[in-house]
PDB file of N, CA and C in Angstrom:
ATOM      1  N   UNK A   1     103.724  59.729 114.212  1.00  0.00           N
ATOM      2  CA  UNK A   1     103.834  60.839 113.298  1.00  0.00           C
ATOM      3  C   UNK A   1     102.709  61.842 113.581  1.00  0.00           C
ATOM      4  N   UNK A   2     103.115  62.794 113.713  1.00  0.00           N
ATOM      5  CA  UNK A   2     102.174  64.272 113.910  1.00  0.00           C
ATOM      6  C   UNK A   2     101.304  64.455 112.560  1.00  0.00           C
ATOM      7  N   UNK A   3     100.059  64.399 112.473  1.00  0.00           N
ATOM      8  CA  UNK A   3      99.485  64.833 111.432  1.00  0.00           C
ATOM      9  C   UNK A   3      98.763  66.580 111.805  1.00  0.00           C
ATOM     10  N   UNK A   4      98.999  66.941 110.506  1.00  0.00           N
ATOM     11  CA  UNK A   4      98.824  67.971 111.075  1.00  0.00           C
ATOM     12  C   UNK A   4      97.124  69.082 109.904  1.00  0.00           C
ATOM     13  N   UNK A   5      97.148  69.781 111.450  1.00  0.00           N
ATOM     14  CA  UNK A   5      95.255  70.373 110.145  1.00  0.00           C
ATOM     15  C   UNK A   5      95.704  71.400 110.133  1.00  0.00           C
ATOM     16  N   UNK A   6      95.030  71.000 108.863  1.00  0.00           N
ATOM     17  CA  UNK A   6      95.368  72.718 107.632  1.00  0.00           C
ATOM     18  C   UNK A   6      94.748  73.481 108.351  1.00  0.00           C
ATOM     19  N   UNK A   7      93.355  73.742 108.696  1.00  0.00           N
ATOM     20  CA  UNK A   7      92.510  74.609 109.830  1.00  0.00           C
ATOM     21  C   UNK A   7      93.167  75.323 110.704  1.00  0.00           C
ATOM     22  N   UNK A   8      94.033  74.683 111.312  1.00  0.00           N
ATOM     23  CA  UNK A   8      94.836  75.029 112.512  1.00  0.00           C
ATOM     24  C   UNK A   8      96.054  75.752 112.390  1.00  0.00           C
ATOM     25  N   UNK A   9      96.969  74.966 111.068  1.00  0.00           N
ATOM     26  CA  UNK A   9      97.887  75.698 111.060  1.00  0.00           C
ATOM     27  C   UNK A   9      98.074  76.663 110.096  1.00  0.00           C
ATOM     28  N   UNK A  10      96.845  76.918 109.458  1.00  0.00           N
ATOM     29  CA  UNK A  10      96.339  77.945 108.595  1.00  0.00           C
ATOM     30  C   UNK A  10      96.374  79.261 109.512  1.00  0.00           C
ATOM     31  N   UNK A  11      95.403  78.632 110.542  1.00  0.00           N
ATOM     32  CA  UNK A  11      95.087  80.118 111.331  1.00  0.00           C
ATOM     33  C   UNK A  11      96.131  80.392 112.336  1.00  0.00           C
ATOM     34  N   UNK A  12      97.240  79.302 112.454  1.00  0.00           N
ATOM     35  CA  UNK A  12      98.334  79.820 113.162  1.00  0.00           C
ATOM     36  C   UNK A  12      99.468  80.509 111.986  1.00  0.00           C
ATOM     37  N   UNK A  13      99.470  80.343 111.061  1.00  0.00           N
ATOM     38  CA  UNK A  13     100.827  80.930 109.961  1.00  0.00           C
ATOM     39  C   UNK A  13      99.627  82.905 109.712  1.00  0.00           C
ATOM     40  N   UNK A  14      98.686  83.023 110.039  1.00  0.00           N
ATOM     41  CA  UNK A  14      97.733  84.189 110.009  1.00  0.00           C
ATOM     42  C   UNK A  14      98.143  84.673 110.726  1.00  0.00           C
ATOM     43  N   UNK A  15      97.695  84.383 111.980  1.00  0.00           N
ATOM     44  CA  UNK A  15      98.156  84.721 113.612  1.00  0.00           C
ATOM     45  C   UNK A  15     100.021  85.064 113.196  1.00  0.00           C
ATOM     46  N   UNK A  16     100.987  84.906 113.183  1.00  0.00           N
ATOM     47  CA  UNK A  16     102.141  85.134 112.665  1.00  0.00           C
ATOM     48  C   UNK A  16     102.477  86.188 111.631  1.00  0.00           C
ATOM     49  N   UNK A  17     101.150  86.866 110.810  1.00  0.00           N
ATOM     50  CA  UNK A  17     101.455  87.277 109.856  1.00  0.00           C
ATOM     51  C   UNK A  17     101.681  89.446 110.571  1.00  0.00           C
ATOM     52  N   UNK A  18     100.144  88.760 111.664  1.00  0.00           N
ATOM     53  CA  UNK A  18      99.637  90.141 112.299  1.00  0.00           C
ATOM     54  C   UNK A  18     100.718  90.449 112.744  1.00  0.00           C
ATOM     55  N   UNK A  19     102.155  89.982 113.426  1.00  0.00           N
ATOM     56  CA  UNK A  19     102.809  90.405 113.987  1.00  0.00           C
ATOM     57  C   UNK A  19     103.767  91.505 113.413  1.00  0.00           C
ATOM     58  N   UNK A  20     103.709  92.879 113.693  1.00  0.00           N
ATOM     59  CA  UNK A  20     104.568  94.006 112.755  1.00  0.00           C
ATOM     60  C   UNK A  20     105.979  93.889 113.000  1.00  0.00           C
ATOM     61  N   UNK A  21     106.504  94.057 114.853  1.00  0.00           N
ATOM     62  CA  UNK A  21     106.911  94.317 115.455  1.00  0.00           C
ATOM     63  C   UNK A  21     107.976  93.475 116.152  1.00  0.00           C
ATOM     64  N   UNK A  22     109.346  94.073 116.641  1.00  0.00           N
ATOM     65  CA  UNK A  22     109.980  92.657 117.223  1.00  0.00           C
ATOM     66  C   UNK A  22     109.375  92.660 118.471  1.00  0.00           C
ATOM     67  N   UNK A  23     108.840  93.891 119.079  1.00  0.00           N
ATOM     68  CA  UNK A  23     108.138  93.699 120.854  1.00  0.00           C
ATOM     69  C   UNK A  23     107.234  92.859 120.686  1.00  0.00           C
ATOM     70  N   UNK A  24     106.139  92.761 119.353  1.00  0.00           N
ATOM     71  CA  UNK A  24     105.388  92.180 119.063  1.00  0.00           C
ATOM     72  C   UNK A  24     105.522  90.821 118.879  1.00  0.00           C
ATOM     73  N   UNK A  25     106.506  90.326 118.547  1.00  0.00           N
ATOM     74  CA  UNK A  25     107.025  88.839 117.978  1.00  0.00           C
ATOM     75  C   UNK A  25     107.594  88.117 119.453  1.00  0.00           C
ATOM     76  N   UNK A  26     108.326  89.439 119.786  1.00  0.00           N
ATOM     77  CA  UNK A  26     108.654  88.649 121.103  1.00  0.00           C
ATOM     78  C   UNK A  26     107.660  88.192 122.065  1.00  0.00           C
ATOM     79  N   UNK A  27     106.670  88.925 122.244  1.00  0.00           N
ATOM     80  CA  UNK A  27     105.575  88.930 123.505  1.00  0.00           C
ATOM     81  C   UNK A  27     104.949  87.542 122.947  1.00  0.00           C
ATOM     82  N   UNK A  28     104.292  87.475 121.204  1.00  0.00           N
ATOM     83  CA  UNK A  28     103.868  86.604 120.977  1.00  0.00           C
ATOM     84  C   UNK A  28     104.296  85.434 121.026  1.00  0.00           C
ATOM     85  N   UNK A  29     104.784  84.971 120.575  1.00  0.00           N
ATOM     86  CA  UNK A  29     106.282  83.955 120.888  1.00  0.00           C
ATOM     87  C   UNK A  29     106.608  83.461 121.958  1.00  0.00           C
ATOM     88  N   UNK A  30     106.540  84.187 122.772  1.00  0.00           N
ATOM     89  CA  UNK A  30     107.073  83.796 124.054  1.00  0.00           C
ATOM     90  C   UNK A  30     105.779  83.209 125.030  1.00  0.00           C
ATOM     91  N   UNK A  31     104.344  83.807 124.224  1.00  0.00           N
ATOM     92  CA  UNK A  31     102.987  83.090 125.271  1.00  0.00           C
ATOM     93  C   UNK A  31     103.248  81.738 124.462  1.00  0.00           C
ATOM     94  N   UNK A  32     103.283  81.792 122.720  1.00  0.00           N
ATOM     95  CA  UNK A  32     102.852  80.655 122.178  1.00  0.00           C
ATOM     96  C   UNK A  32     103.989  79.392 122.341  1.00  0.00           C
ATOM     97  N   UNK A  33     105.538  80.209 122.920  1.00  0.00           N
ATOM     98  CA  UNK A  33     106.403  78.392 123.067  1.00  0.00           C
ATOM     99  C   UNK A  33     107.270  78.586 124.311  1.00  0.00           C
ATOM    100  N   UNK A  34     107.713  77.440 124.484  1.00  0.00           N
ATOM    101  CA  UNK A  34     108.176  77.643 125.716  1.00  0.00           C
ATOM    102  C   UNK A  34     109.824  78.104 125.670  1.00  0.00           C
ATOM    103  N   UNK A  35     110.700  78.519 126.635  1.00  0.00           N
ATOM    104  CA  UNK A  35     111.608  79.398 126.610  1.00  0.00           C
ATOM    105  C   UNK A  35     112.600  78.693 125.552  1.00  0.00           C
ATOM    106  N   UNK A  36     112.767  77.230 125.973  1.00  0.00           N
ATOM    107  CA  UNK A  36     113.356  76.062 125.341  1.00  0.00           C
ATOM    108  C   UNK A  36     113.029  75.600 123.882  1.00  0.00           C
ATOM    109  N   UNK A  37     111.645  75.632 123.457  1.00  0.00           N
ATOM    110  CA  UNK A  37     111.637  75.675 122.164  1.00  0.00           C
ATOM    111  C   UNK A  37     112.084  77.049 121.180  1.00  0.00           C
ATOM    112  N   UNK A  38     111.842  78.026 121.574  1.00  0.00           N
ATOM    113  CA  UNK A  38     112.445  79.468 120.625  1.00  0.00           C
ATOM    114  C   UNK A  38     113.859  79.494 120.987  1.00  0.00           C
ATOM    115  N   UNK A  39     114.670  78.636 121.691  1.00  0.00           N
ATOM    116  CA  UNK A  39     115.933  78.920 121.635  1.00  0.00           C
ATOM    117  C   UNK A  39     116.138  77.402 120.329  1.00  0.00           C
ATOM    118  N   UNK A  40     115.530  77.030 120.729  1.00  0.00           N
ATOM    119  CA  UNK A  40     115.300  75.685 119.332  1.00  0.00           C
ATOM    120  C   UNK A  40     115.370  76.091 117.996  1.00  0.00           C
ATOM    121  N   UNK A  41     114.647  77.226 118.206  1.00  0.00           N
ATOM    122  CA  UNK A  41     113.933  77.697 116.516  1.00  0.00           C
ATOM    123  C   UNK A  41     115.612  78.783 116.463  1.00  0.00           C
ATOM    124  N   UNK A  42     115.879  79.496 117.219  1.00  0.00           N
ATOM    125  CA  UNK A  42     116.497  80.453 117.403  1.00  0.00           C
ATOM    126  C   UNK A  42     118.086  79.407 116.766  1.00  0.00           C
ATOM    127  N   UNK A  43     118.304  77.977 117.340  1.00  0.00           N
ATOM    128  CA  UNK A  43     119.742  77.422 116.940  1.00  0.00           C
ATOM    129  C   UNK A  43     119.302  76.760 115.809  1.00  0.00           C
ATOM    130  N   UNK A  44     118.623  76.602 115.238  1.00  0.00           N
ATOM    131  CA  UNK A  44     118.005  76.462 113.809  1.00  0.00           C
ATOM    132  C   UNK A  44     117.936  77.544 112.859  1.00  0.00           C
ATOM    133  N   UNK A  45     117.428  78.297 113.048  1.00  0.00           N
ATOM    134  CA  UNK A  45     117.823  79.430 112.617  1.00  0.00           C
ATOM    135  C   UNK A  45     118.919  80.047 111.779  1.00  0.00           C
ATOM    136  N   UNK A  46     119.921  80.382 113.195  1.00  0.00           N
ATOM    137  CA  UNK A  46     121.133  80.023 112.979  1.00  0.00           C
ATOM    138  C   UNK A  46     121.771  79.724 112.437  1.00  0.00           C
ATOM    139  N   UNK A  47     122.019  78.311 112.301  1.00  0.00           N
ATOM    140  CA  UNK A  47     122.566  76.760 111.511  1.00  0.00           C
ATOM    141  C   UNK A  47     122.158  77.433 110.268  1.00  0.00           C
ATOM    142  N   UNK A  48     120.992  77.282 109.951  1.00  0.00           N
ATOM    143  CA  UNK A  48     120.735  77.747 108.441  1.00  0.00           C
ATOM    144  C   UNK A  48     121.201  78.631 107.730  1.00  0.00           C
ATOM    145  N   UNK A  49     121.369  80.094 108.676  1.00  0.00           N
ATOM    146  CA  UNK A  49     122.288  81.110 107.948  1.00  0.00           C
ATOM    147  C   UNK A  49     123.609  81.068 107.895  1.00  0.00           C
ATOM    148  N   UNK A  50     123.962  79.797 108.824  1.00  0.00           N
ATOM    149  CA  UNK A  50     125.476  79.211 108.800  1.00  0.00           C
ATOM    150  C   UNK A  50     125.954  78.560 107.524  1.00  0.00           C
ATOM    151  N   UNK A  51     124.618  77.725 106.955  1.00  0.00           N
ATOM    152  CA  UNK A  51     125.058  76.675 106.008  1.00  0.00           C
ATOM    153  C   UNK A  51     124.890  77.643 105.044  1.00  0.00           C
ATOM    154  N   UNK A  52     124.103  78.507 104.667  1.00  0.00           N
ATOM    155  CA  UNK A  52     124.262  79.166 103.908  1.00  0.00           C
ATOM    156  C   UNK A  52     125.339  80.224 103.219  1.00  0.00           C
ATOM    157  N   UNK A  53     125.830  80.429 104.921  1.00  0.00           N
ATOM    158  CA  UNK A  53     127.220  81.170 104.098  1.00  0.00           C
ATOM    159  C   UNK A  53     128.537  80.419 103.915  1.00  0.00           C
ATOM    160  N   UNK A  54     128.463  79.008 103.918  1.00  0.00           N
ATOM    161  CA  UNK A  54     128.989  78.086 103.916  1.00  0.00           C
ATOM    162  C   UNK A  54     129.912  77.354 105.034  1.00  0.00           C
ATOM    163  N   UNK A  55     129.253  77.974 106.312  1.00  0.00           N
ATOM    164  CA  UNK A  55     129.808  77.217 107.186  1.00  0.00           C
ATOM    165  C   UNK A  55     129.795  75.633 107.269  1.00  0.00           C
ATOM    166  N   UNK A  56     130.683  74.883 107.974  1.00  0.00           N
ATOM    167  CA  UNK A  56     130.880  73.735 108.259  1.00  0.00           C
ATOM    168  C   UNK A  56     130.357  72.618 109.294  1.00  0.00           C
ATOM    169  N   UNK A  57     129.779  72.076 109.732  1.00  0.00           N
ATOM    170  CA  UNK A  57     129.165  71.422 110.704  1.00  0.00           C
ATOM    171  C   UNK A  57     129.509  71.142 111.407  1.00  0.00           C
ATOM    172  N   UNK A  58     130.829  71.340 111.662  1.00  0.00           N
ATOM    173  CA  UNK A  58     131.375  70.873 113.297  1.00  0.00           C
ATOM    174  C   UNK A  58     131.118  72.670 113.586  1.00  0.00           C
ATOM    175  N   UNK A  59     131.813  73.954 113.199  1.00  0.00           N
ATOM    176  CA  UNK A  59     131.973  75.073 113.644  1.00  0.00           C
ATOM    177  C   UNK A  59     129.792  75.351 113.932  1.00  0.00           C
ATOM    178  N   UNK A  60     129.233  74.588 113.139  1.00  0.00           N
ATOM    179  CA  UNK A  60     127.414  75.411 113.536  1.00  0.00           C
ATOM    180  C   UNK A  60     127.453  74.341 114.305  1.00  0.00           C
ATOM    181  N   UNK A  61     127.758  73.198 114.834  1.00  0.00           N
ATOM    182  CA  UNK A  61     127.348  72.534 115.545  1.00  0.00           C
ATOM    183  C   UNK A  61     128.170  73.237 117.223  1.00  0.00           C
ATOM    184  N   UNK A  62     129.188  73.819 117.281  1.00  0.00           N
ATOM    185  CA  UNK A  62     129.943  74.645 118.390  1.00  0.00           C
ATOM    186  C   UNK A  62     129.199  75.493 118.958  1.00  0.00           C
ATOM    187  N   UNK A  63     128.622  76.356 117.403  1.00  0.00           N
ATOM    188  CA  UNK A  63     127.601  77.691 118.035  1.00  0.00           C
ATOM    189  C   UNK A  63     126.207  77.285 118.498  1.00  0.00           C
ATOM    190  N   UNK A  64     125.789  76.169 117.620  1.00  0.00           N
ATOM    191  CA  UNK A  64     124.679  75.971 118.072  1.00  0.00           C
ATOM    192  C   UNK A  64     123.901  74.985 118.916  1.00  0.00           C
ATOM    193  N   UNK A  65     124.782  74.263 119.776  1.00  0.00           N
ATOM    194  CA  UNK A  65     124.746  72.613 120.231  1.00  0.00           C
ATOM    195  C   UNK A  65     124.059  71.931 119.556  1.00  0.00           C
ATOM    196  N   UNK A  66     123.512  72.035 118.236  1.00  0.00           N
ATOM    197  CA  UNK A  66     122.697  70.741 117.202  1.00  0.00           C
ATOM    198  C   UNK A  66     123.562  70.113 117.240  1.00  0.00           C
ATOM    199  N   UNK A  67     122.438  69.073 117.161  1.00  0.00           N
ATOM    200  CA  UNK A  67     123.618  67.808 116.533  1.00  0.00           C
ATOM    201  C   UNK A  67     123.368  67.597 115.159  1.00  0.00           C
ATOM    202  N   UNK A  68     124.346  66.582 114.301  1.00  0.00           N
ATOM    203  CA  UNK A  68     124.927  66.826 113.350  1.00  0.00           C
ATOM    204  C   UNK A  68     123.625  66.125 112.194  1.00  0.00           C
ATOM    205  N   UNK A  69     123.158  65.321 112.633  1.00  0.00           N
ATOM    206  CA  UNK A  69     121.499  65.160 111.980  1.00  0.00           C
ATOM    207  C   UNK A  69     120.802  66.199 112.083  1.00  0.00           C
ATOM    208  N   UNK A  70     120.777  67.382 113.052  1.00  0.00           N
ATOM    209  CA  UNK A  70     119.737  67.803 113.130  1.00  0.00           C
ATOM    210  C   UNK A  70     120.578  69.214 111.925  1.00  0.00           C
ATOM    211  N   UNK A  71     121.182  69.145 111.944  1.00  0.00           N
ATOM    212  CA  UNK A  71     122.312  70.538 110.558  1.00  0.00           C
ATOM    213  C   UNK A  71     122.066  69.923 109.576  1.00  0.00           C
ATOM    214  N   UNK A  72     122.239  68.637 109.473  1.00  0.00           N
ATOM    215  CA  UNK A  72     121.816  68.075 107.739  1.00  0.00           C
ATOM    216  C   UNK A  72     120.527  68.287 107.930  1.00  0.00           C
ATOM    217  N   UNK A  73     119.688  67.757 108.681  1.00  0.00           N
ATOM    218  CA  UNK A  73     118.019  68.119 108.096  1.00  0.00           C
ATOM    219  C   UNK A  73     117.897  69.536 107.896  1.00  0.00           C
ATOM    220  N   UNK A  74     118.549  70.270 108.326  1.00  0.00           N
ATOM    221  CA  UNK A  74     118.178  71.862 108.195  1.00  0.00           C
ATOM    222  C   UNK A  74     118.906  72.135 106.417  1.00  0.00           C
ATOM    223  N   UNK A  75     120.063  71.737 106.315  1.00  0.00           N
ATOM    224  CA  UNK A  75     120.835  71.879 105.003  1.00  0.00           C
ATOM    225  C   UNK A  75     119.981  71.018 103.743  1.00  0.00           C
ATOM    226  N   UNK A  76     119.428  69.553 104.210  1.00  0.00           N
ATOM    227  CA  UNK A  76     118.367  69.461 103.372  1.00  0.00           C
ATOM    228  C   UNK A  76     117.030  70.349 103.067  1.00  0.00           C
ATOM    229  N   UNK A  77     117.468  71.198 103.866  1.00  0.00           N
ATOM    230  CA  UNK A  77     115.796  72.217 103.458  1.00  0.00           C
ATOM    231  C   UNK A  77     116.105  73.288 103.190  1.00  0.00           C
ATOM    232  N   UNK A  78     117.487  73.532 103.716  1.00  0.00           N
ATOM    233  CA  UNK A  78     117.636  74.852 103.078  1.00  0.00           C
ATOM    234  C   UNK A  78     117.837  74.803 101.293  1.00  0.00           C
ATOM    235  N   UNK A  79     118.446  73.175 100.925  1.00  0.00           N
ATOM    236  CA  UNK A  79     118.968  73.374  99.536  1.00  0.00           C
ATOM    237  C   UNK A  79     117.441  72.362  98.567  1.00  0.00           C
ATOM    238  N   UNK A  80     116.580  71.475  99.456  1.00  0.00           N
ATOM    239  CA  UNK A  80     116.258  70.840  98.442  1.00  0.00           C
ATOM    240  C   UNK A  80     114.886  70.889  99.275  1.00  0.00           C
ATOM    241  N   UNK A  81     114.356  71.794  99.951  1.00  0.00           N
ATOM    242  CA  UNK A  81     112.879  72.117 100.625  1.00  0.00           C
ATOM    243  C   UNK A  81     111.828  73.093  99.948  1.00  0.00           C
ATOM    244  N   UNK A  82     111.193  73.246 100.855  1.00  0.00           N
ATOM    245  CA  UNK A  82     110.004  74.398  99.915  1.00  0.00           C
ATOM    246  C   UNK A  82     110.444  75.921 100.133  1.00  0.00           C
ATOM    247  N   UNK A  83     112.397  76.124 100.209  1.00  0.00           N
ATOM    248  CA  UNK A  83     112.342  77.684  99.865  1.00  0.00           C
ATOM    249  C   UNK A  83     112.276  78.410 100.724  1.00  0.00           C
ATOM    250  N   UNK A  84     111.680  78.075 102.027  1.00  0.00           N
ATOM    251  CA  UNK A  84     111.137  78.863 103.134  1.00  0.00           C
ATOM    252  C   UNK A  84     112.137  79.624 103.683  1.00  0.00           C
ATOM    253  N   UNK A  85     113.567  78.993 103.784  1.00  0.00           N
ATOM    254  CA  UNK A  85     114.802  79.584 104.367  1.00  0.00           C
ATOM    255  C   UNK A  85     115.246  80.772 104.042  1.00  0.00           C
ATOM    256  N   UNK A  86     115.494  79.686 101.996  1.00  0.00           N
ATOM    257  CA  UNK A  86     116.064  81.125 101.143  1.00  0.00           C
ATOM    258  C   UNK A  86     115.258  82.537 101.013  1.00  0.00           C
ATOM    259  N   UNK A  87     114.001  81.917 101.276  1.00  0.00           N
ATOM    260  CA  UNK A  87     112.973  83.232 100.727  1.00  0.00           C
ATOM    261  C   UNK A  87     113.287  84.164 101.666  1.00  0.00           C
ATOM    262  N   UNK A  88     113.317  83.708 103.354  1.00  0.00           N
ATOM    263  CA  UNK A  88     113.326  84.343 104.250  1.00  0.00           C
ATOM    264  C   UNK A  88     114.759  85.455 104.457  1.00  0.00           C
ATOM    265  N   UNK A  89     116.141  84.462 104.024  1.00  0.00           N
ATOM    266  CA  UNK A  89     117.324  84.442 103.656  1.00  0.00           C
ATOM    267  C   UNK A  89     117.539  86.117 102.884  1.00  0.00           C
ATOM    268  N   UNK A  90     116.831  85.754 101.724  1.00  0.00           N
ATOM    269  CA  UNK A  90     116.913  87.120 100.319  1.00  0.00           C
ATOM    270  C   UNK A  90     116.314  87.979 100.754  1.00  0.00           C
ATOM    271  N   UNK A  91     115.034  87.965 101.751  1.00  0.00           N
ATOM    272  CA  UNK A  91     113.915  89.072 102.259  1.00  0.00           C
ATOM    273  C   UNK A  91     115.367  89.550 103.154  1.00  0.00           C
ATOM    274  N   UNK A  92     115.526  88.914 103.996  1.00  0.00           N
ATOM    275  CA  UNK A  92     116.799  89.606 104.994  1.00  0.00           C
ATOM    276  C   UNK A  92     117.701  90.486 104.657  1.00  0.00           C
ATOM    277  N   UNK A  93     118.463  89.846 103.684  1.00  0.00           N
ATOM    278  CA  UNK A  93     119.495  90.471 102.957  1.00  0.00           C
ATOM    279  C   UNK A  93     119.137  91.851 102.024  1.00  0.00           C
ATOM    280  N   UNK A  94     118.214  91.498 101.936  1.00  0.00           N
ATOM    281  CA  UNK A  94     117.369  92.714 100.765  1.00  0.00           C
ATOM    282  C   UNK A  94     117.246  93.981 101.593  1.00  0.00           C
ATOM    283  N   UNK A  95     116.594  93.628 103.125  1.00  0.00           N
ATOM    284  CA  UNK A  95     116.578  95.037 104.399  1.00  0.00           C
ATOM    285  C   UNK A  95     117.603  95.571 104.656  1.00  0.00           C
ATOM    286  N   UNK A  96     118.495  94.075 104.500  1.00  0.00           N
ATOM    287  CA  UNK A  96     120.016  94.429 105.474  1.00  0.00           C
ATOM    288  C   UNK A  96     121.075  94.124 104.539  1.00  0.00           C
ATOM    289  N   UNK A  97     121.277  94.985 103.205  1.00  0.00           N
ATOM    290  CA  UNK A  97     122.516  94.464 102.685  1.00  0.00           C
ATOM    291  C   UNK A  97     123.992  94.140 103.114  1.00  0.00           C
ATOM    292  N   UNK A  98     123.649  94.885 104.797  1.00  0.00           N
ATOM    293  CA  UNK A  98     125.196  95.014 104.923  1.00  0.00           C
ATOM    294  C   UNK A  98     125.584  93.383 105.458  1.00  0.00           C
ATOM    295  N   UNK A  99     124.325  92.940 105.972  1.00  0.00           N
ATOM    296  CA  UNK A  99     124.563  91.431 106.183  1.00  0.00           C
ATOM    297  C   UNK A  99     124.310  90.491 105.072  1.00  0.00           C
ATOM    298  N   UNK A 100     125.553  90.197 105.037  1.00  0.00           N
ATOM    299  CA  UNK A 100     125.873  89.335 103.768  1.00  0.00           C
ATOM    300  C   UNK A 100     125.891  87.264 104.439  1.00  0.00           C
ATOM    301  N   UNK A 101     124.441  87.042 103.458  1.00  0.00           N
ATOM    302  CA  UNK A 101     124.006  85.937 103.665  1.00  0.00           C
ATOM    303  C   UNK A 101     124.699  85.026 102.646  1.00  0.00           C
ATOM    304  N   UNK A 102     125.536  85.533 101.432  1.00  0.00           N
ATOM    305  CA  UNK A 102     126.069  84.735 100.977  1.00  0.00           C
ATOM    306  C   UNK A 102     127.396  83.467 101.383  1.00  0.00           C
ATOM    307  N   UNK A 103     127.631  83.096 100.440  1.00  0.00           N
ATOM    308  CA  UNK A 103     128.841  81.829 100.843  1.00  0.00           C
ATOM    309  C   UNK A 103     130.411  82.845 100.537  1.00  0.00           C
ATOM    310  N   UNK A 104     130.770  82.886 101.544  1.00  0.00           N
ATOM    311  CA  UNK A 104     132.351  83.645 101.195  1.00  0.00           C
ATOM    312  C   UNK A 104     132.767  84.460 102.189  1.00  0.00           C
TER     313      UNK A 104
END
């Protein structure tokens, strides 16, 4: 099990905050993971705004090659986690009404 320091990932969720920009997010991003993990975060991602608008787990598992543990752990956090999704979810929708994050 990964334990993890507050120290560290304090000053890495900081480091994340400076970023304004998508050139910015991208450049950063791309020193801090490797091509294979941000396509990770990127089909996670995904999945989440899938389950959210009530997609099904075989159709996010098509788009996103997860497998079907790895869509429930994401659906457990999107519905019974610390929020991080939805918050991110409503911030989205709030810029971009025309993208509709709801179920329907």
């Amino acid at each position: 099990m990964i334990k993890l320091s507050k120290k560290k990932t304090e000053n890495l969720y900081k480091a994340i905050l400076m970023v304004k920009t998508m050139v910015e997010a991208k450049r950063f991003f791309r020193d801090l993971l490797t091509e294979q993990e941000i396509a990770e975060f990127g089909n996670r991602w995904q999945a989440a705004q899938m389950l959210n608008r009530g997609s099904i787990y075989p159709k996010i598992q098509q788009a996103t090659g997860l497998s079907t543990r790895t869509i429930a752990r994401i659906s457990k956090w999107l519905n019974k986690g610390a929020n991080g999704y939805k918050l991110v979810l409503a911030k989205m929708n709030h810029h971009n009404p025309s993208y509709n994050f709801k179920k329907g």
